[in-house]
C-alpha atoms as a PDB file:
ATOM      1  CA  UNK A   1       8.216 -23.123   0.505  1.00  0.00           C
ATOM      2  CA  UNK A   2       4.691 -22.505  -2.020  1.00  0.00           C
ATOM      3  CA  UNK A   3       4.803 -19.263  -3.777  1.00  0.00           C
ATOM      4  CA  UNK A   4       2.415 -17.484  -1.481  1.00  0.00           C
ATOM      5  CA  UNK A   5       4.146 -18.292   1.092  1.00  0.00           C
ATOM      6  CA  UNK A   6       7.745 -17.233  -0.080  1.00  0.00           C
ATOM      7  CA  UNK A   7       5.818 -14.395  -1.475  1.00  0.00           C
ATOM      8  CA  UNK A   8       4.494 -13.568   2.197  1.00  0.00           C
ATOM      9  CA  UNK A   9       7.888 -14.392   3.614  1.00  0.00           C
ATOM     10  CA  UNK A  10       9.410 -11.682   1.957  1.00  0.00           C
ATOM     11  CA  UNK A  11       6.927  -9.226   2.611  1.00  0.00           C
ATOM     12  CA  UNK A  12       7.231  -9.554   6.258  1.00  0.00           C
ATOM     13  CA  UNK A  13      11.127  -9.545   6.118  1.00  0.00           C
ATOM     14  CA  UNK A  14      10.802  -5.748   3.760  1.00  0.00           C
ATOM     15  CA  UNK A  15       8.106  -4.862   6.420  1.00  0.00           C
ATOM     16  CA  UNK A  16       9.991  -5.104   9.507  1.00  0.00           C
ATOM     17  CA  UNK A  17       7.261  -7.343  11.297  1.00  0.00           C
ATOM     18  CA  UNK A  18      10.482 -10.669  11.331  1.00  0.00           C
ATOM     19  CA  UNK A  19      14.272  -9.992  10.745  1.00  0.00           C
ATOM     20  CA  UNK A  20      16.228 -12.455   8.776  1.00  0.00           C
ATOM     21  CA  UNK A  21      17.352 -14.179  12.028  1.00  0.00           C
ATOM     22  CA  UNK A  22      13.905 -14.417  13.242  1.00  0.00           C
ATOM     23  CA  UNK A  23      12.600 -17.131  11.151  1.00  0.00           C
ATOM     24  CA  UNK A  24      11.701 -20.238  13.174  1.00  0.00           C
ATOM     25  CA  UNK A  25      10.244 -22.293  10.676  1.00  0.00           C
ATOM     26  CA  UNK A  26      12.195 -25.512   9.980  1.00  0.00           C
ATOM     27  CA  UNK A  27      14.368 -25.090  13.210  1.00  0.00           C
ATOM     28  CA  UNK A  28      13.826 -28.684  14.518  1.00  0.00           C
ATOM     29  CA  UNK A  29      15.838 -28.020  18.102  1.00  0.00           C
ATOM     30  CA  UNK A  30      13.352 -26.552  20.621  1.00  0.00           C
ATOM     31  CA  UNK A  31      15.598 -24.800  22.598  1.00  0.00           C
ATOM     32  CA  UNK A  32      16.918 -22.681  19.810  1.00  0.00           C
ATOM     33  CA  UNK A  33      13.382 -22.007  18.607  1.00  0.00           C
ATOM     34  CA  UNK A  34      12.513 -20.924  22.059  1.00  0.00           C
ATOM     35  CA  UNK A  35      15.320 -18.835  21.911  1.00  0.00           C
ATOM     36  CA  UNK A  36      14.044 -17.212  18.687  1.00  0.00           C
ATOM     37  CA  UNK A  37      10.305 -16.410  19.602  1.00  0.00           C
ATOM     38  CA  UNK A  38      11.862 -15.143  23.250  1.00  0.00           C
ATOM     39  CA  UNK A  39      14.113 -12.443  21.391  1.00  0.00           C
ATOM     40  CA  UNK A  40      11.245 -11.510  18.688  1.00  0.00           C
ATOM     41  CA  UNK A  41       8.930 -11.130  22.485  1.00  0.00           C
ATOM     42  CA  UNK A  42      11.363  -9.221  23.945  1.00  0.00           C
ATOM     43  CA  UNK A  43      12.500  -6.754  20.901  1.00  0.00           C
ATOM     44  CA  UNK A  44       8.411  -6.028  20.103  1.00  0.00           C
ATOM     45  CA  UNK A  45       7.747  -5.481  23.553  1.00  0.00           C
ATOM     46  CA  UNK A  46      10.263  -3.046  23.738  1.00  0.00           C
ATOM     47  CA  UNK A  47       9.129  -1.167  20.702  1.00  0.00           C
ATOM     48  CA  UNK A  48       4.867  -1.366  21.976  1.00  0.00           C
ATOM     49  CA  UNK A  49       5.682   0.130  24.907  1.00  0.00           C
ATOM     50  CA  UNK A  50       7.843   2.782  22.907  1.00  0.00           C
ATOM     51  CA  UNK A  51       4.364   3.071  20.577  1.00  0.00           C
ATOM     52  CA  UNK A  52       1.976   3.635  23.335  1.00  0.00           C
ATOM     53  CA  UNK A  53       3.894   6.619  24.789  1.00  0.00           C
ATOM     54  CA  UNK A  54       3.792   8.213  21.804  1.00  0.00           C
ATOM     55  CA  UNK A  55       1.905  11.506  21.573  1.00  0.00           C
ATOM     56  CA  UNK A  56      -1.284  11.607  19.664  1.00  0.00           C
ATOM     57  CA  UNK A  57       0.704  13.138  16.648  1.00  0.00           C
ATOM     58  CA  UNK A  58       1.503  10.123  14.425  1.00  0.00           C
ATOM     59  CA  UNK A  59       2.180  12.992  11.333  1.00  0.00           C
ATOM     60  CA  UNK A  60       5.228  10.812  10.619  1.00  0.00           C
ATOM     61  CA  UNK A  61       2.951   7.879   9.143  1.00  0.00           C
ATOM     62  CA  UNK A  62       0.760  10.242   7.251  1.00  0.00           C
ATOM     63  CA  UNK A  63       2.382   9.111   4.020  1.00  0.00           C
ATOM     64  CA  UNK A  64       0.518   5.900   4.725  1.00  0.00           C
ATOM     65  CA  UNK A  65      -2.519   6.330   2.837  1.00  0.00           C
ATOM     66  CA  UNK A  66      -4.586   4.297   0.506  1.00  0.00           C
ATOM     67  CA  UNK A  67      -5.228   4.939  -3.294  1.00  0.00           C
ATOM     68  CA  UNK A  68      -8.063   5.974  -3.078  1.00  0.00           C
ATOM     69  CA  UNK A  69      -7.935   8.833  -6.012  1.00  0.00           C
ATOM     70  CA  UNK A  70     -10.973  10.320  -8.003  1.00  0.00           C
ATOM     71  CA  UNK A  71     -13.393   7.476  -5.840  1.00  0.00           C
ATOM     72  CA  UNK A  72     -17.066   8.426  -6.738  1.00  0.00           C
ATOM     73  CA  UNK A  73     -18.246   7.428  -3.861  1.00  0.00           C
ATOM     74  CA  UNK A  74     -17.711   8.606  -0.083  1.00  0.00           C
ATOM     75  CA  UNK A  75     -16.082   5.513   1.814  1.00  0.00           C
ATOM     76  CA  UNK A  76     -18.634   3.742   4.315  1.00  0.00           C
ATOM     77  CA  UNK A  77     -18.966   5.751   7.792  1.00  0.00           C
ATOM     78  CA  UNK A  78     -18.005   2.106   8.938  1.00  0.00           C
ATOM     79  CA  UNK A  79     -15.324  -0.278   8.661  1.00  0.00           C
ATOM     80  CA  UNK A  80     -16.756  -2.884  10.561  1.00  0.00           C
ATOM     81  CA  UNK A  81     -18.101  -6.393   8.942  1.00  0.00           C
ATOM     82  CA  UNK A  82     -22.049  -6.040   9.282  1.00  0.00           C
ATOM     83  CA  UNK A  83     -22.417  -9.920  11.329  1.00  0.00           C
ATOM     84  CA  UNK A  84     -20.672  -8.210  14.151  1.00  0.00           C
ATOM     85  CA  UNK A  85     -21.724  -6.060  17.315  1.00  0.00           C
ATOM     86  CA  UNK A  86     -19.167  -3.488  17.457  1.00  0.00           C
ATOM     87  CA  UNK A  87     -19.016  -0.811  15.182  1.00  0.00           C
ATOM     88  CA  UNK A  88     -16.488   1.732  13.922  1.00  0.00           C
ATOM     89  CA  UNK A  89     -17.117   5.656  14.786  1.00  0.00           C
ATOM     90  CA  UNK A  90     -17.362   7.759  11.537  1.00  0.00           C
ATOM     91  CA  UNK A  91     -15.094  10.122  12.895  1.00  0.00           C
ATOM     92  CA  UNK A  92     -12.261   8.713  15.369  1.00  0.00           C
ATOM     93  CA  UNK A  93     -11.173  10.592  18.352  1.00  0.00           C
ATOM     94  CA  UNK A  94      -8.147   9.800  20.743  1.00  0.00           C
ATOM     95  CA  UNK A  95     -10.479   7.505  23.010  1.00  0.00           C
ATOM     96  CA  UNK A  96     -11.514   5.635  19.491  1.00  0.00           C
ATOM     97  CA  UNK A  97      -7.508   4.110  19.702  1.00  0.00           C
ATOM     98  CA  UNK A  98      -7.773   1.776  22.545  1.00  0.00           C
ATOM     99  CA  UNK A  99     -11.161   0.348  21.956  1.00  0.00           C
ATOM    100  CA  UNK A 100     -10.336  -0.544  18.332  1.00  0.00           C
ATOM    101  CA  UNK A 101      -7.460  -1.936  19.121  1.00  0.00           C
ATOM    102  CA  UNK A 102      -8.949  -3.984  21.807  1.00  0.00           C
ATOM    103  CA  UNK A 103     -11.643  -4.875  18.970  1.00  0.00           C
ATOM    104  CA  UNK A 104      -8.942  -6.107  16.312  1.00  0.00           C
ATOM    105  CA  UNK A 105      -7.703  -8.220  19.170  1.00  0.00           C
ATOM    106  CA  UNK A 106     -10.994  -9.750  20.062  1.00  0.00           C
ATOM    107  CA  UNK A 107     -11.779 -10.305  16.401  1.00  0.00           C
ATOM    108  CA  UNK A 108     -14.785  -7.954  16.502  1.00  0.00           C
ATOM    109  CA  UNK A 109     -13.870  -5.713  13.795  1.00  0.00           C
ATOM    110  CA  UNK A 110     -11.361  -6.806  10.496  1.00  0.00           C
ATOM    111  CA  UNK A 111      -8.470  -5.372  10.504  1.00  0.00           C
ATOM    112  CA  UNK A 112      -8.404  -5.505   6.577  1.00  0.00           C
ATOM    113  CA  UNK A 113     -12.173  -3.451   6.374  1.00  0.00           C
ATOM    114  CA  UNK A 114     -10.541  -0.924   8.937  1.00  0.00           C
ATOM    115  CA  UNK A 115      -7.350  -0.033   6.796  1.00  0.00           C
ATOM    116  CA  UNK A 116      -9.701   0.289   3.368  1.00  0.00           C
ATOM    117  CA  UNK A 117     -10.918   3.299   4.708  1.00  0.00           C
ATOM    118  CA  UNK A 118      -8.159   5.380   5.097  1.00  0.00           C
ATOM    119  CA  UNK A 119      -8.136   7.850   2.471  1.00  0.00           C
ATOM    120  CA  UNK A 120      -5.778   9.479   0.220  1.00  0.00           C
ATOM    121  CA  UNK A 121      -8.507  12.451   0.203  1.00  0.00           C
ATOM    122  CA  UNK A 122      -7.795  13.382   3.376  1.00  0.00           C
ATOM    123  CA  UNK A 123      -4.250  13.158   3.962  1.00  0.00           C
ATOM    124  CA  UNK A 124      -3.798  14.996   7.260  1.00  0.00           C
ATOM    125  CA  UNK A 125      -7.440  13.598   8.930  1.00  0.00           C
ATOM    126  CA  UNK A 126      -7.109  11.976  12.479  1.00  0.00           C
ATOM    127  CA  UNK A 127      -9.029   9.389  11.029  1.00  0.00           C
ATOM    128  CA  UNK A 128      -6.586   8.271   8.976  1.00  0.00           C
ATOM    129  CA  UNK A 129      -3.637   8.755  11.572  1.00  0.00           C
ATOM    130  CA  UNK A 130      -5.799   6.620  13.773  1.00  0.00           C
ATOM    131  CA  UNK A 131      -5.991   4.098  12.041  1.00  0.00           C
ATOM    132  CA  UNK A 132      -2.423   4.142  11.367  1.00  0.00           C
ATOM    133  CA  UNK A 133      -2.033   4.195  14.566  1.00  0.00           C
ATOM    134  CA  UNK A 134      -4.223   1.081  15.447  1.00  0.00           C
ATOM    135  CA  UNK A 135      -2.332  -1.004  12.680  1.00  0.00           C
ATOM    136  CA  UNK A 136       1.181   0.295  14.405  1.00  0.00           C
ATOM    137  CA  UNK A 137       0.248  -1.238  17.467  1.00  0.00           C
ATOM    138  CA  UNK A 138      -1.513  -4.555  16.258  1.00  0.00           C
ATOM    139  CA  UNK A 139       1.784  -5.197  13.902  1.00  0.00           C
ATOM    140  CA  UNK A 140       3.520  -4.964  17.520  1.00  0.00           C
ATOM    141  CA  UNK A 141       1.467  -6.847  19.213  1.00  0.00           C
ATOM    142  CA  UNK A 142       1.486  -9.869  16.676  1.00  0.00           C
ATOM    143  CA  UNK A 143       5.829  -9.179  16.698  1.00  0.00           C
ATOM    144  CA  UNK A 144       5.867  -9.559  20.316  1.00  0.00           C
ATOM    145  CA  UNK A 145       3.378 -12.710  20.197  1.00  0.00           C
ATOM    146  CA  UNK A 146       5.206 -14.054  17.563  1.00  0.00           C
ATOM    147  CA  UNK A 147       1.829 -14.509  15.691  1.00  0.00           C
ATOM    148  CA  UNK A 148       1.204 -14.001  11.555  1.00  0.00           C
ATOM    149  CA  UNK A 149      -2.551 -13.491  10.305  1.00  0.00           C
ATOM    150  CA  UNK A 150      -3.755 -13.902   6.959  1.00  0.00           C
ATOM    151  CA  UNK A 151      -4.894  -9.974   6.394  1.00  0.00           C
ATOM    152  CA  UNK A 152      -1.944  -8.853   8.458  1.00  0.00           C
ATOM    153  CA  UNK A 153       0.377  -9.807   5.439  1.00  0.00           C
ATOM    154  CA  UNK A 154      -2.758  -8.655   2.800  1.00  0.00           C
ATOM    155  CA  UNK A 155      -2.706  -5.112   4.951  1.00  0.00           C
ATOM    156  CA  UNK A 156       1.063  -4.974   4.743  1.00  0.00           C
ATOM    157  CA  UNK A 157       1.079  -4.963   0.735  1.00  0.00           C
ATOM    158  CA  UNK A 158      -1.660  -2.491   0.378  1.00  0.00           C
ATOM    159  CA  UNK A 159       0.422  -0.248   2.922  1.00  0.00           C
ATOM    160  CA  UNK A 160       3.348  -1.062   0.400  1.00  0.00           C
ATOM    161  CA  UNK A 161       1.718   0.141  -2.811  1.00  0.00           C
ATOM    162  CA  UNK A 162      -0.255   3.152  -1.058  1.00  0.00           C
ATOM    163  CA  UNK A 163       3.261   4.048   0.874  1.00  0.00           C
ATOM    164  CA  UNK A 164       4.807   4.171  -2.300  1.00  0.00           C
ATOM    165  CA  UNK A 165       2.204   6.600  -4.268  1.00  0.00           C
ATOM    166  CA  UNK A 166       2.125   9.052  -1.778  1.00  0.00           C
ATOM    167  CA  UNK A 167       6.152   9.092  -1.899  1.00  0.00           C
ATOM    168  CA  UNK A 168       5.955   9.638  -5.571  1.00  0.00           C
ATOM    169  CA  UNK A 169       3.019  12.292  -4.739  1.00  0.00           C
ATOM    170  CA  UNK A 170       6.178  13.885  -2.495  1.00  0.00           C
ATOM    171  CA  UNK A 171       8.558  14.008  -5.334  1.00  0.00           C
ATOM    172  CA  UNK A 172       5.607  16.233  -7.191  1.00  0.00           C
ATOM    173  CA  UNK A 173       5.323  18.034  -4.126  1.00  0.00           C
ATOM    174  CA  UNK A 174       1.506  17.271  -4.617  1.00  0.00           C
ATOM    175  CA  UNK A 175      -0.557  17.383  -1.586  1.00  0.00           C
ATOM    176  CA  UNK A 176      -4.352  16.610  -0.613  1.00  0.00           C
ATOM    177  CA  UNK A 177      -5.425  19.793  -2.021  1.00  0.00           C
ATOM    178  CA  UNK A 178      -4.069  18.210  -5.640  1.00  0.00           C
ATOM    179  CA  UNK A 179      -5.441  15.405  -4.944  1.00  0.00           C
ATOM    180  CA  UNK A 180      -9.002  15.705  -4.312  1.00  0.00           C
ATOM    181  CA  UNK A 181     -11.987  13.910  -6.957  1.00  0.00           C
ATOM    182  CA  UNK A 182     -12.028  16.424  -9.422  1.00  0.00           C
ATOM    183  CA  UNK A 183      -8.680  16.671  -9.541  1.00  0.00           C
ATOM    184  CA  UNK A 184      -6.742  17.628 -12.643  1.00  0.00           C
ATOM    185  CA  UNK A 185      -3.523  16.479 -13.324  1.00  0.00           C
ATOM    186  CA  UNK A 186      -0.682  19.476 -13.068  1.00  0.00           C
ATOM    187  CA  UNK A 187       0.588  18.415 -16.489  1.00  0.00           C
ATOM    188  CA  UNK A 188      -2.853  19.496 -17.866  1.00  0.00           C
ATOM    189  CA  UNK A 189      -3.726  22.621 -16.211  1.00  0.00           C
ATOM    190  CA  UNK A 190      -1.685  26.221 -16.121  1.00  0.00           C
ATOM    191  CA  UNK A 191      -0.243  27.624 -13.743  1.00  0.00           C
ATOM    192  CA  UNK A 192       1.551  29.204 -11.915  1.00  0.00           C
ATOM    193  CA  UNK A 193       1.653  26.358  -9.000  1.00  0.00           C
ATOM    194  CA  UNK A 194       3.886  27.147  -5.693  1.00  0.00           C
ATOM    195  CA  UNK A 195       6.737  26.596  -5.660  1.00  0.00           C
ATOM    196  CA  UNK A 196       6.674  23.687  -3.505  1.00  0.00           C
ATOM    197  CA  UNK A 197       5.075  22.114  -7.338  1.00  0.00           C
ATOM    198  CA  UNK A 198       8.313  20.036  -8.893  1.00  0.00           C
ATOM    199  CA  UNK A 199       6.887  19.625 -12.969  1.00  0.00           C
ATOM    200  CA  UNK A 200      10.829  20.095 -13.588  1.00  0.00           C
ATOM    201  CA  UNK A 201      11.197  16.929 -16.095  1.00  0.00           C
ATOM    202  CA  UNK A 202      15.313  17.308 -15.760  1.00  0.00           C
ATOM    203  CA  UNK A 203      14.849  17.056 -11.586  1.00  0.00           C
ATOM    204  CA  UNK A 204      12.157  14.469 -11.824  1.00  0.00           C
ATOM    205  CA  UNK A 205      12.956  10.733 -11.122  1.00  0.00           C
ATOM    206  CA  UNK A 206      13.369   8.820 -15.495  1.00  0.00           C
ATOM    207  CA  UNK A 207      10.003   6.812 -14.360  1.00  0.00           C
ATOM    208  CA  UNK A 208       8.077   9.604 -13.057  1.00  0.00           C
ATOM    209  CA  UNK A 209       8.989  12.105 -16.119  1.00  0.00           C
ATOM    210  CA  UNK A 210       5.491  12.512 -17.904  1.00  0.00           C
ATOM    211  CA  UNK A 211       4.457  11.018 -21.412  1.00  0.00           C
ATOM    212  CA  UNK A 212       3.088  13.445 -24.861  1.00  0.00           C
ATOM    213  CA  UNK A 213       0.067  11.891 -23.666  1.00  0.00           C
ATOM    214  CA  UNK A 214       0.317  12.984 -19.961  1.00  0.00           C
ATOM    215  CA  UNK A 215       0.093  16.574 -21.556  1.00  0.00           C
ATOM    216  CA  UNK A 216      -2.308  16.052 -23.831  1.00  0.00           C
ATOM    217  CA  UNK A 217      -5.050  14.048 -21.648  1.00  0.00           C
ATOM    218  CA  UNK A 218      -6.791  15.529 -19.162  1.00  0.00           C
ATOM    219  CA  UNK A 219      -6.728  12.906 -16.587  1.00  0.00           C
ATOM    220  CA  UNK A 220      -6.439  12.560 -12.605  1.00  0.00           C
ATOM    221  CA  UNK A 221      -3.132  12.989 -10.527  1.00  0.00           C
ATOM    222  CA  UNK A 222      -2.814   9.303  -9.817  1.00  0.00           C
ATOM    223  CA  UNK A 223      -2.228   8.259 -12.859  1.00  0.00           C
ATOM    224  CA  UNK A 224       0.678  10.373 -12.762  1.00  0.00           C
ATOM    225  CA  UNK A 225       2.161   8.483  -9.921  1.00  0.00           C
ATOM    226  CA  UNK A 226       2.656   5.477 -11.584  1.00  0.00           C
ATOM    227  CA  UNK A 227       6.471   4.766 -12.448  1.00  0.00           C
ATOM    228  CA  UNK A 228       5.929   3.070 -16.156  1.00  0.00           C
ATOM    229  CA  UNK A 229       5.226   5.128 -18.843  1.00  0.00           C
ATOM    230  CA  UNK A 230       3.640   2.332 -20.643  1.00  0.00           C
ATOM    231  CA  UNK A 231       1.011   1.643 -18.258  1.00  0.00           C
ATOM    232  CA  UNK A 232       0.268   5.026 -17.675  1.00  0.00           C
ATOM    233  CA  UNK A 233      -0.558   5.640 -21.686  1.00  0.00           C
ATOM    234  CA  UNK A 234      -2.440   2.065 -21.958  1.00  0.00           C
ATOM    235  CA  UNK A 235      -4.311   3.639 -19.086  1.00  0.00           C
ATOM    236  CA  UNK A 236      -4.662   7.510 -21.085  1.00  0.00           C
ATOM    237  CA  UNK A 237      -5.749   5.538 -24.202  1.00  0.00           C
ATOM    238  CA  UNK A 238      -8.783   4.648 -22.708  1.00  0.00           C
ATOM    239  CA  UNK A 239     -11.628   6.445 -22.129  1.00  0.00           C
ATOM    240  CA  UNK A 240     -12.658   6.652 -18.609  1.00  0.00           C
ATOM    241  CA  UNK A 241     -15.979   5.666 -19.453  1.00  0.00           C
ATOM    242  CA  UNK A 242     -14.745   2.459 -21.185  1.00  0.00           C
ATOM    243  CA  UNK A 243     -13.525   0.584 -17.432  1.00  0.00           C
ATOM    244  CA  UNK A 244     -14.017   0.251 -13.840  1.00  0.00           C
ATOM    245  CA  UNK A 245     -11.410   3.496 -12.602  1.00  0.00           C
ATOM    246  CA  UNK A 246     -12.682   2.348  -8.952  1.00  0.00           C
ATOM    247  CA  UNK A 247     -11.950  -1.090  -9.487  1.00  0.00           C
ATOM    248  CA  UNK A 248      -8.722  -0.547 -11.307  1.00  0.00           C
ATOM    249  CA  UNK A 249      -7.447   1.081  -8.177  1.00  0.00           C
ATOM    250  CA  UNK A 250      -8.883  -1.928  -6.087  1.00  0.00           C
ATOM    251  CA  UNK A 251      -6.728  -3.900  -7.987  1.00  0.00           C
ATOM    252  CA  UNK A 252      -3.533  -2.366  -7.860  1.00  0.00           C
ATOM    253  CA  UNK A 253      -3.619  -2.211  -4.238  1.00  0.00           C
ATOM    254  CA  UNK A 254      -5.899  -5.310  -3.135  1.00  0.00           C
ATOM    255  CA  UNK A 255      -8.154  -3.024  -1.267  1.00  0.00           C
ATOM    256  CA  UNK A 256     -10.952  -5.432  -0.284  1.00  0.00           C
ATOM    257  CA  UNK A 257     -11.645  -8.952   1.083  1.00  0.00           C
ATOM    258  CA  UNK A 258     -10.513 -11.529  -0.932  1.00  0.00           C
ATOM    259  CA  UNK A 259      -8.193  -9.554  -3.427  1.00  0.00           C
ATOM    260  CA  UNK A 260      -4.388 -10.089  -3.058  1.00  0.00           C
ATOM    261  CA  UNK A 261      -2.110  -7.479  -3.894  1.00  0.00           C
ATOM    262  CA  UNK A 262      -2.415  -6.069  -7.927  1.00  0.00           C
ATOM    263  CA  UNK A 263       1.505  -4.585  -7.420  1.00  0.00           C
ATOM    264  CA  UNK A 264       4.215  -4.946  -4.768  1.00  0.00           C
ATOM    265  CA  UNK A 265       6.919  -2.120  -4.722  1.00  0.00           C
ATOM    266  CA  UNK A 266      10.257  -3.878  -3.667  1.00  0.00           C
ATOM    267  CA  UNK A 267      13.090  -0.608  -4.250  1.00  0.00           C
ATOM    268  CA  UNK A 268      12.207   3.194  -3.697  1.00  0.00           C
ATOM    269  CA  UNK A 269       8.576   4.161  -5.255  1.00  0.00           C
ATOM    270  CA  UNK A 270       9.860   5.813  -8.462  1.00  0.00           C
ATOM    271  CA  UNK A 271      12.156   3.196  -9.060  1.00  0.00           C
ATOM    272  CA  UNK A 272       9.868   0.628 -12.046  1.00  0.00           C
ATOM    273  CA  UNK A 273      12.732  -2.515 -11.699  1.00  0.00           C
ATOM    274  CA  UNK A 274      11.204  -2.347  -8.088  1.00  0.00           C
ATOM    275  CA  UNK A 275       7.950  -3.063  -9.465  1.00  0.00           C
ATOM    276  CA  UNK A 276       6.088  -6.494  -9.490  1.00  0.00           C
ATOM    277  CA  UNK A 277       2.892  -7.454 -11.039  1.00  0.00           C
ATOM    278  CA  UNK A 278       0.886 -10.300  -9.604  1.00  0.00           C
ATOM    279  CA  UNK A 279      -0.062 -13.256 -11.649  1.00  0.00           C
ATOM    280  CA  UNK A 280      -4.138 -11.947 -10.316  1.00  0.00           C
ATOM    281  CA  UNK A 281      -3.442  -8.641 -12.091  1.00  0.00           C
ATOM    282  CA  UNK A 282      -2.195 -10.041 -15.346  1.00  0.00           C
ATOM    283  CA  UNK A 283      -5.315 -11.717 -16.016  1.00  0.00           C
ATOM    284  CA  UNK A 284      -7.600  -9.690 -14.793  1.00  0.00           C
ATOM    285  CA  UNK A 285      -6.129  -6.088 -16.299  1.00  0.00           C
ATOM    286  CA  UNK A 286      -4.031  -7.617 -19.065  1.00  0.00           C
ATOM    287  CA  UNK A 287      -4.472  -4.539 -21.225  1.00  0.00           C
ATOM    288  CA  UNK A 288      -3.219  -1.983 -18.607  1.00  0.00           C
ATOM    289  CA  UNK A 289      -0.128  -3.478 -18.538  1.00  0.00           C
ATOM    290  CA  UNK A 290       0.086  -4.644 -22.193  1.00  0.00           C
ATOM    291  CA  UNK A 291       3.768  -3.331 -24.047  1.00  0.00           C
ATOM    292  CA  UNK A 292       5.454  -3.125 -20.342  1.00  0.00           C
ATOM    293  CA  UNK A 293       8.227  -5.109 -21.002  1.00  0.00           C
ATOM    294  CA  UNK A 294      10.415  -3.215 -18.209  1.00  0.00           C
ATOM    295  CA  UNK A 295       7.496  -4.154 -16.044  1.00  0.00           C
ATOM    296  CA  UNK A 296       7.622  -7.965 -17.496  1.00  0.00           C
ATOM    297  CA  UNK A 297      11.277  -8.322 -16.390  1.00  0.00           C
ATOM    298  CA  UNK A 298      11.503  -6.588 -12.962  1.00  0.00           C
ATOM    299  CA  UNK A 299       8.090  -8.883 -12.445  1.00  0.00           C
ATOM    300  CA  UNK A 300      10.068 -12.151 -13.476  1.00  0.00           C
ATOM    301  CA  UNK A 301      13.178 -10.887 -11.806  1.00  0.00           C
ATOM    302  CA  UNK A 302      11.334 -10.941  -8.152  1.00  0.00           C
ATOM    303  CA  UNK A 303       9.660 -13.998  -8.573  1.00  0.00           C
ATOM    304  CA  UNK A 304      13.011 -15.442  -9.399  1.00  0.00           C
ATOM    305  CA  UNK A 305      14.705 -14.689  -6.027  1.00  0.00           C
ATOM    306  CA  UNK A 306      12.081 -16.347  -4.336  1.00  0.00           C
ATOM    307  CA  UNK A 307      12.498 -19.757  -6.872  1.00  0.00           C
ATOM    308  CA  UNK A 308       9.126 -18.614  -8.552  1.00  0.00           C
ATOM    309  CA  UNK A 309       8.586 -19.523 -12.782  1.00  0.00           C
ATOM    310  CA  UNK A 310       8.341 -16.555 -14.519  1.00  0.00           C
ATOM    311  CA  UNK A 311       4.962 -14.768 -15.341  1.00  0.00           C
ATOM    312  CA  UNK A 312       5.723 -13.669 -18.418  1.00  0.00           C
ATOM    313  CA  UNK A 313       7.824 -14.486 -21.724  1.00  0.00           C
ATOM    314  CA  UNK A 314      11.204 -13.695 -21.909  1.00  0.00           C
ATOM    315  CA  UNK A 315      11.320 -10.579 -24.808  1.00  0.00           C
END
């Protein structure tokens, strides 16, 4: 199995789309692969039906969202690739479900350019839970079809790292209000906060507790979500004006076409041995994660369980 492939193995496996039994690839006897795709048809069939009588309220996927913090820019009103007929509403209703899921289906709109626009500026929106909602269904759909697309597994590692930002936004007890583009980080600013606000360094999670330079810095609330303290001072050191802050986020989560993943979260969000770096990332944003030697081995560790060389240098 190539790299990318054991790489997009594994993803699938964390993401629920295939079980560990559910692997078909390599079976030679047709009956038993039969027998596979039948119970992976049957299972996801089970669960779409279970997703479309779900209410409207999908509040338990809000935590879903994109990394999208201090963006200078508004996101495009639509997600939908300019060649093609059918576009995307700039604000979703209830009756906006059905048709873009029908429109995924029929390869009218990309599923990829659909999930870049949720937002982490607007938590709570119905656009966002739509769109949840949309890629919900489609993952079902492809489970009961037994099918695997390309930007299925690139959508599935941007929902990783985004999943896992918004978890660590949890432990802060930071919501969209915190979060918005002139944000300030809470480590920077006086209080008093509510006390929903957790800034308690003994409660916090060893990778989340904040730097001298997370004081000291004025700097936006993502940064703060980021579970090395390394790469979170490489970041501080620099001024804002000195690098791409929108593309640096594109990176990390491989928001856009033809950008693979910049981190993949394997263990609970706060948790850096969890944390892999992609080979893309190192080159391309070698200073952000120069010194992170915890980084370097949970990175080489991952890529070792799936047979991969190590990325960097044993220290």
């Amino acid at each position: 199995m190539s790299e990318s492939t054991s790489l997009d193995y594994q993803l699938l496996l964390q993401s629920g789309v295939i079980g560990d039994k559910d692997n078909w690839s390599g079976v030679a006897d047709s009956v038993k692969r039969k027998k596979i795709q039948n119970r992976i048809n049957q299972r996801s069939h089970r669960k779409l039906v279970a997703i479309y009588k779900r209410s409207c309220d999908v509040s338990s996927c809000v935590n879903i969202c994109l990394v999208g913090a201090r963006q200078r820019q508004k996101p495009s009103p639509s997600a939908l690739d300019p060649s093609t007929a059918v576009s995307t509403p700039a604000h979703l209703n209830a009756t906006s479900v059905p048709a873009l899921i029908s429109a995924v289906l029929n390869h009218e709109i990309d599923l990829k350019m659909l999930i870049d626009k949720v937002s982490i500026l607007q938590l709570h929106s119905w656009d966002n839970q739509a769109i949840i909602r949309v890629f919900e269904t489609i993952v079902s759909h492809d489970r009961r079809t037994g099918m695997v697309r390309f930007n299925m597994l690139s959508s599935l590692s941007q929902f990783n790292f985004s999943r896992a930002l918004m978890l660590n936004a949890d432990v802060f007890g930071l919501s969209a209000d915190h979060m918005h583009d002139d944000a300030c980080s809470l480590f920077v600013v006086a209080g008093p906060w509510p006390h929903s606000i957790n800034l308690n360094t003994e409660t916090l999670p060893d990778g989340l507790r904040p730097t001298r330079l997370q004081y000291r810095t004025e700097h936006h609330p993502w940064i703060d979500l980021l579970p090395v303290a390394q790469l979170r001072n490489n970041i501080l050191e620099r001024s804002v004006d000195s690098y791409d802050e929108e593309g640096l986020c594109r990176a990390f989560t491989g928001r856009g076409h033809g950008q693979g993943p910049g981190v993949i979260v394997w263990r609970e969000p706060w948790d850096p041995s969890g944390w892999e770096v992609t080979a893309e990332f190192a080159r391309s944003w070698g200073w952000v994660i120069s010194g992170c030697f915890d980084l370097f081995r949970s990175t080489n560790m991952w890529r070792s369980q799936r047979g991969e060389r190590p990325l960097f240098r044993s220290q």
